[in-house]
C-alpha atoms as a PDB file:
ATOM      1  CA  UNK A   1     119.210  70.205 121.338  1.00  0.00           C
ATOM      2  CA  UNK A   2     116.961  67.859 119.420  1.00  0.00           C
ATOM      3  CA  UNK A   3     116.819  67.411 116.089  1.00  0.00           C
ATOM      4  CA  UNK A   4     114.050  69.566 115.207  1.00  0.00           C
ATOM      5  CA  UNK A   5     114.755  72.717 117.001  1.00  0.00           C
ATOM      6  CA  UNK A   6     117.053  75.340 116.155  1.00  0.00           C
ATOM      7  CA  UNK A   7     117.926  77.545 113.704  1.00  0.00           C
ATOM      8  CA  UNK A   8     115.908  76.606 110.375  1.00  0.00           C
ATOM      9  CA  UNK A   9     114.318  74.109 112.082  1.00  0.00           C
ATOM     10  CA  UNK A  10     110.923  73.111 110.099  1.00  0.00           C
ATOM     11  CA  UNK A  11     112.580  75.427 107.032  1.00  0.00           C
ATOM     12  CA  UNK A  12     110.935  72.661 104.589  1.00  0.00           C
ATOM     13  CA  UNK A  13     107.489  73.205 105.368  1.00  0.00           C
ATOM     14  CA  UNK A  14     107.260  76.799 106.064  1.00  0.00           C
ATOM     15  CA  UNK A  15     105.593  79.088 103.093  1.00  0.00           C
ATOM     16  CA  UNK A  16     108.254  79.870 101.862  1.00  0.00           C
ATOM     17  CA  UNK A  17     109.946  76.347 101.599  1.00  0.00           C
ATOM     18  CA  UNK A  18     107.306  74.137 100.668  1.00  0.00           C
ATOM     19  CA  UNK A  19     107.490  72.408  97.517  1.00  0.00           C
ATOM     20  CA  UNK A  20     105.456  73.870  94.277  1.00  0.00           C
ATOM     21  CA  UNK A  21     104.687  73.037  91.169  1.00  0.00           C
ATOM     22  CA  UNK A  22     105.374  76.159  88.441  1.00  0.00           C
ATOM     23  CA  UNK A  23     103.667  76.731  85.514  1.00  0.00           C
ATOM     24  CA  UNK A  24     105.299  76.275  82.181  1.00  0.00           C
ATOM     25  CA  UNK A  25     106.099  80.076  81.623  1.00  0.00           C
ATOM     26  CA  UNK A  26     107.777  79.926  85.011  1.00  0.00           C
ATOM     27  CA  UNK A  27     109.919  77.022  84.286  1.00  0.00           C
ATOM     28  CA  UNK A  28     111.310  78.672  81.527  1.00  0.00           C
ATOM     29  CA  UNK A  29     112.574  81.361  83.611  1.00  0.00           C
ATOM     30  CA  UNK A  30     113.908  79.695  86.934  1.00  0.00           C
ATOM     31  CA  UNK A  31     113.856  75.782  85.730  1.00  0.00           C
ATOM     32  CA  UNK A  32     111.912  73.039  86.398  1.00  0.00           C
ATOM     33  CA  UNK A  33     110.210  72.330  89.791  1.00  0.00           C
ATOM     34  CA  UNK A  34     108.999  71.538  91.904  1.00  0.00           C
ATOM     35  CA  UNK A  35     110.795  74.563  94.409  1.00  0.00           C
ATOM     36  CA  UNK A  36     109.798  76.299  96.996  1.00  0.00           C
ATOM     37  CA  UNK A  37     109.016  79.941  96.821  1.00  0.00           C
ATOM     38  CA  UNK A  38     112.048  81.481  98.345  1.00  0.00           C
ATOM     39  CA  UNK A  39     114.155  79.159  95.341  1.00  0.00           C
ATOM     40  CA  UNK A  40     111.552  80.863  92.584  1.00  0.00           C
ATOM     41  CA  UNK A  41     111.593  84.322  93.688  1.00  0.00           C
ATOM     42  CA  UNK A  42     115.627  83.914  93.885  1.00  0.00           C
ATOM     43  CA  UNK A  43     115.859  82.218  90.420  1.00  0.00           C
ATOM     44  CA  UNK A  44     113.950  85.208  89.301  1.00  0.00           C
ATOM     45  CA  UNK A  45     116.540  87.693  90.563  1.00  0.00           C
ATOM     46  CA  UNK A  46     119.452  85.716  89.036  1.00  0.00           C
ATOM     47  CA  UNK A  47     117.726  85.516  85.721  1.00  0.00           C
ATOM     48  CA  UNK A  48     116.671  89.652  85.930  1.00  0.00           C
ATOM     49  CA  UNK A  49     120.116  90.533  86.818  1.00  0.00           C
ATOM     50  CA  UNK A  50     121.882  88.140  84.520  1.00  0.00           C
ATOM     51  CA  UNK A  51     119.933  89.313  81.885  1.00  0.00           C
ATOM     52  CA  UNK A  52     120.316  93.680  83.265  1.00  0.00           C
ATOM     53  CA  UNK A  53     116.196  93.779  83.297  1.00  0.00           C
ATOM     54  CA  UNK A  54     116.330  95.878  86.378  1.00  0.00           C
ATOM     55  CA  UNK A  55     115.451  99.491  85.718  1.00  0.00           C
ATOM     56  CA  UNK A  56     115.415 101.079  89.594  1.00  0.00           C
ATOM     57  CA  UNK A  57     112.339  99.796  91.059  1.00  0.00           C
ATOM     58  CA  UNK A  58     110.884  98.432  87.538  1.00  0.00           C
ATOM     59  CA  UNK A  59     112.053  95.239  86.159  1.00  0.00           C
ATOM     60  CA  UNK A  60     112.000  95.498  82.097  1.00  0.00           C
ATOM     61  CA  UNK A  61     110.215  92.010  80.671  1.00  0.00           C
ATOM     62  CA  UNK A  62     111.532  90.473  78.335  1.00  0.00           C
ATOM     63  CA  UNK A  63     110.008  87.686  75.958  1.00  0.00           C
ATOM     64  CA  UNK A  64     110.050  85.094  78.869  1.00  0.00           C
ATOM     65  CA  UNK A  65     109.318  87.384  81.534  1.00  0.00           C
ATOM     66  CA  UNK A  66     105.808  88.787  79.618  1.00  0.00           C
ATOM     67  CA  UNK A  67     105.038  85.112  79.516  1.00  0.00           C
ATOM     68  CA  UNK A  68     105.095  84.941  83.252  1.00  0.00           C
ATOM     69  CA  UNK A  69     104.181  88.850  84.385  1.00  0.00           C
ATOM     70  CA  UNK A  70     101.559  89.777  81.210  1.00  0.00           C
ATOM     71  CA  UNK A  71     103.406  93.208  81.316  1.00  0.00           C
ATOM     72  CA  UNK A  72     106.278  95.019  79.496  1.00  0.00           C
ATOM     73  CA  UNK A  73     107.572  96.186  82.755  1.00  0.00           C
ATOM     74  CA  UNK A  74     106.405  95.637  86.297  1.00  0.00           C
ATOM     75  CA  UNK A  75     107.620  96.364  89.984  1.00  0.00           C
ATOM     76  CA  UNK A  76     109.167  93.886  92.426  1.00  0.00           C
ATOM     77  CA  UNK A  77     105.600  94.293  94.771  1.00  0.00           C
ATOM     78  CA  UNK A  78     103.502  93.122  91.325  1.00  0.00           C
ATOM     79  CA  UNK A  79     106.056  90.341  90.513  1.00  0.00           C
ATOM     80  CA  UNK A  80     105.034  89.183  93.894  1.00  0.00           C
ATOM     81  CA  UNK A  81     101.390  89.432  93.812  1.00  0.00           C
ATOM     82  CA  UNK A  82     101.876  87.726  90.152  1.00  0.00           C
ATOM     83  CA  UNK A  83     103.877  84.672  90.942  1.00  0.00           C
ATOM     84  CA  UNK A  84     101.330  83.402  92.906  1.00  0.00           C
ATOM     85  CA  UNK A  85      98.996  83.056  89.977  1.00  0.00           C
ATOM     86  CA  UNK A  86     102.183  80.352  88.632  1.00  0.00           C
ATOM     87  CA  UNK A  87     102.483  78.170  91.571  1.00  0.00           C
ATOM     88  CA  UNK A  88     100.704  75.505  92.855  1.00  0.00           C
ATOM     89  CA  UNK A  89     100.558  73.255  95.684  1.00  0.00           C
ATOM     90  CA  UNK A  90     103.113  69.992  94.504  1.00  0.00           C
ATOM     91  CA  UNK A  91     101.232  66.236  95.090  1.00  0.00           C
END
């Protein structure tokens, strides 16, 4: 098999893979970047369950997550649709 076939094969520059830059307000939460978006939306997760934010389907913002979200409490579809606003194709 060569080297670029198989399982996860071209990982790095699928969408989910590719390299961003974050904002500022995201870096706070999930560190600095540049990360794909499968690393940010998993950051997120460890940072909303570390911190018990999750409320069912809701996720309760804190101070760091308003920054990011512009909401006291939002769904995992609208913290989707959101991140995208905070990411940005890396150099």
């Amino acid at each position: 098999m060569a080297q670029n076939e198989g399982p996860g094969a071209g990982e790095e520059n699928d969408g989910l893979h590719r390299p961003l830059n974050l904002s500022e307000e995201l870096s706070e939460v999930v560190g600095d970047g540049p990360m794909g978006r499968a690393d940010v939306v998993s950051g997120l997760w460890d940072y909303i369950k570390k911190n018990d934010l999750q409320d069912g389907q809701e996720i309760k913002a804190d101070d760091k997550l308003k920054a990011v979200f512009g909401k006291e409490r939002f769904t995992m579809f609208e913290m989707n649709e959101i991140l995208s606003d905070h990411l940005q194709e890396a150099d």
